[in-house]
C-alpha atoms as a PDB file:
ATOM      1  CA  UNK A   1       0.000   0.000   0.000  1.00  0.00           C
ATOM      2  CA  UNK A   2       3.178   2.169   0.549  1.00  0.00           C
ATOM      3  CA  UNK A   3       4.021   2.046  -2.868  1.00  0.00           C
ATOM      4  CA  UNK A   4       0.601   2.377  -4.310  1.00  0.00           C
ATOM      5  CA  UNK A   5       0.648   5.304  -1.979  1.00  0.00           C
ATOM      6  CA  UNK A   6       3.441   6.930  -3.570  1.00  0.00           C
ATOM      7  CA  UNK A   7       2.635   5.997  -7.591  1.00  0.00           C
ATOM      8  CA  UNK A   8      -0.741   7.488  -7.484  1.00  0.00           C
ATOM      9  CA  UNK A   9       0.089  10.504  -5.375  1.00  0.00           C
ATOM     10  CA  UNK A  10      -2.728  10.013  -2.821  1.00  0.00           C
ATOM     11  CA  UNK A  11      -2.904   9.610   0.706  1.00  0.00           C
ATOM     12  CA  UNK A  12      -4.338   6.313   1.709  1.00  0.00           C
ATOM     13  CA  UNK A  13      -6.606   4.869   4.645  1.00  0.00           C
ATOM     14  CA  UNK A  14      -6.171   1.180   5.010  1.00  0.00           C
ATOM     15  CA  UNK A  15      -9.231  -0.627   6.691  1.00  0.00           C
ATOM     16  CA  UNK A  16      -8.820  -4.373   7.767  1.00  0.00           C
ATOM     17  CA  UNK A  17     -11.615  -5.636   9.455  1.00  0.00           C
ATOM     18  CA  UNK A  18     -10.022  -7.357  12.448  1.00  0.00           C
ATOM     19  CA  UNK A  19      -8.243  -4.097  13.047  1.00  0.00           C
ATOM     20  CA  UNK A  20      -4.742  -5.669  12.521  1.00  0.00           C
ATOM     21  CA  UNK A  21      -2.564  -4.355   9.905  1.00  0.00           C
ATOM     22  CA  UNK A  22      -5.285  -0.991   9.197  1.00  0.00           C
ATOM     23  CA  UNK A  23      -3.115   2.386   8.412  1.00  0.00           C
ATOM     24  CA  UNK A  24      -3.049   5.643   7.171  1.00  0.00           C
ATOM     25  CA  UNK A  25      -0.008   6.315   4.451  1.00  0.00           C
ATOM     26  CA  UNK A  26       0.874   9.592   3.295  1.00  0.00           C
ATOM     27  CA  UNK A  27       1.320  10.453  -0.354  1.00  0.00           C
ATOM     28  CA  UNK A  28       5.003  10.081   0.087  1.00  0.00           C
ATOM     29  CA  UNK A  29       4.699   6.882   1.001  1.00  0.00           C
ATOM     30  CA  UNK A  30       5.047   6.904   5.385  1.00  0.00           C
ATOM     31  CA  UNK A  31       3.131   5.535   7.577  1.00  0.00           C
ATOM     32  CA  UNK A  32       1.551   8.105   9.707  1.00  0.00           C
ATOM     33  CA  UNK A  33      -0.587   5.692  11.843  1.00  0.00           C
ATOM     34  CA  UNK A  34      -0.457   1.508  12.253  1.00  0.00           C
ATOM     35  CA  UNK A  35      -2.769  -0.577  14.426  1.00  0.00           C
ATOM     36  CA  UNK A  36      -1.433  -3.693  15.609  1.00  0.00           C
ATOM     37  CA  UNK A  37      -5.036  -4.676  16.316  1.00  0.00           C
ATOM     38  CA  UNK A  38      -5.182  -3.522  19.931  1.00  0.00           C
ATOM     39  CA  UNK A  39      -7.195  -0.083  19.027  1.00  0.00           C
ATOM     40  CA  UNK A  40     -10.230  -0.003  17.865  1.00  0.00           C
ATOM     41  CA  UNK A  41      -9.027   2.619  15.110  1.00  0.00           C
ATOM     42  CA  UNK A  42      -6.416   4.846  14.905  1.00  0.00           C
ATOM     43  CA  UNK A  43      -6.083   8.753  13.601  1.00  0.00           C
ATOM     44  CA  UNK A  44      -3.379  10.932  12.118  1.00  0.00           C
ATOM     45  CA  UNK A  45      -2.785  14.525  10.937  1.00  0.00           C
ATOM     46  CA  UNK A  46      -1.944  14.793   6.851  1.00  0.00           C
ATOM     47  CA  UNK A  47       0.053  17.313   5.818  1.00  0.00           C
ATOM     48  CA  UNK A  48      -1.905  18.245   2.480  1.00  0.00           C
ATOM     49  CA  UNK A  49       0.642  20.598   1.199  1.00  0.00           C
ATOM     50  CA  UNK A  50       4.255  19.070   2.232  1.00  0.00           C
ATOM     51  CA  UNK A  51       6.148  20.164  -1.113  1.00  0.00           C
ATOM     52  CA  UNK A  52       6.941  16.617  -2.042  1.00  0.00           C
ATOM     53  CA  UNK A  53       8.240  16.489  -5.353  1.00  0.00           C
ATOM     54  CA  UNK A  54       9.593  13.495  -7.797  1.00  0.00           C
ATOM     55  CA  UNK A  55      13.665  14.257  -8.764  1.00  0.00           C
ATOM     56  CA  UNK A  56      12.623  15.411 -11.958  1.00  0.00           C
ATOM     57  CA  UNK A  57      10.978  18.558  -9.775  1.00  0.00           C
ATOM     58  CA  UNK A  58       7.720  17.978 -11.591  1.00  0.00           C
ATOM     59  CA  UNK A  59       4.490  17.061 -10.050  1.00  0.00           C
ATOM     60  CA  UNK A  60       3.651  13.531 -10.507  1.00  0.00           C
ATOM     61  CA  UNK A  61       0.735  14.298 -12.088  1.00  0.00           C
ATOM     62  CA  UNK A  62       2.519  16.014 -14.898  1.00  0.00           C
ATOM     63  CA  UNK A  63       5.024  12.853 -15.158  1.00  0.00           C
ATOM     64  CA  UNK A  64       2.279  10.407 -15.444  1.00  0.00           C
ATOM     65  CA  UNK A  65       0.456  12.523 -18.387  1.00  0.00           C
ATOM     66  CA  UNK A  66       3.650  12.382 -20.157  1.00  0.00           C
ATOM     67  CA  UNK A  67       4.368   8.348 -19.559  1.00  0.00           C
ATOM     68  CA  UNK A  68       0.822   7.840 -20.878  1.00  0.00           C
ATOM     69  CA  UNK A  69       0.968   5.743 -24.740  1.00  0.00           C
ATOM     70  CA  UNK A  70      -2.202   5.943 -26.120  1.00  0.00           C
ATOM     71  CA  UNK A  71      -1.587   3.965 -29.104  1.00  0.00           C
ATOM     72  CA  UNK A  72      -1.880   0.646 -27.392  1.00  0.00           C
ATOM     73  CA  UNK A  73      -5.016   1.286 -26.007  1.00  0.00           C
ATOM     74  CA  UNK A  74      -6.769  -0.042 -29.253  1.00  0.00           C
ATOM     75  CA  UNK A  75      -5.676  -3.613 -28.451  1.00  0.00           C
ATOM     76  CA  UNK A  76      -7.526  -3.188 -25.083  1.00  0.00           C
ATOM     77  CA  UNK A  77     -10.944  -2.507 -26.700  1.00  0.00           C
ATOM     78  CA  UNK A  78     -10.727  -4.249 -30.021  1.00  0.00           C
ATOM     79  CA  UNK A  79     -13.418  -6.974 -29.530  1.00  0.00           C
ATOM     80  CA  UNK A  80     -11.817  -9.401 -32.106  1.00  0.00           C
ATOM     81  CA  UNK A  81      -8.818  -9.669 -29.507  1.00  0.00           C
ATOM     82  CA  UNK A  82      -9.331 -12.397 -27.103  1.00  0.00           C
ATOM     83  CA  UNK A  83      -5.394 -12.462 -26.738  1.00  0.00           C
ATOM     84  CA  UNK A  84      -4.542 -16.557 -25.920  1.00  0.00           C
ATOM     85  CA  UNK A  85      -7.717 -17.210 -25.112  1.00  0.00           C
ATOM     86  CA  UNK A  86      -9.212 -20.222 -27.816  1.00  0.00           C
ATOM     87  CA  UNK A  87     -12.837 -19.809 -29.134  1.00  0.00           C
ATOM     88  CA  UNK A  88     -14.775 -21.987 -30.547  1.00  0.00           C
ATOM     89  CA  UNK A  89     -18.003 -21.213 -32.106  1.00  0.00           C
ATOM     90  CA  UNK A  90     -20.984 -23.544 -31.784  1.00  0.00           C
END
């Protein structure tokens, strides 16, 4: 979740419903809160403006409009691809 955390820029509330393993994760990544399952929840201050850049110095959302490659997303939608899937038609 750390890392999911950190791709998509986001901070990130983890629920488990034994309580065990729940967290909050800031968008760099941290953990600002962990429950080892002996609290019935747990809290944490986000800091929503903490200047946390990628080393290009870019925002990340700028980076991931750039690494986008729109000309494979036909192959996703074509109906005619089934990839390695076999068909056979009745």
């Amino acid at each position: 979740m750390q890392t999911r955390a950190l791709d998509n820029q986001l901070c990130m509330v983890v629920a488990v419903n034994r309580a065990e393993g729940s967290c909050i994760i800031d968008r760099t990544g941290h953990v600002l809160a962990w429950n080892d399952g002996d609290e019935p929840f747990v809290t944490a201050e986000v800091n929503l403006v903490d200047g946390f850049r990628p080393n290009s110095g870019g925002c990340y959302r700028g980076i991931n409009w750039m690494q986008r490659r729109p000309h494979t997303y036909g192959v996703s939608v074509d109906e005619k691809n089934v990839g390695g899937l076999l068909v056979e038609e009745y």
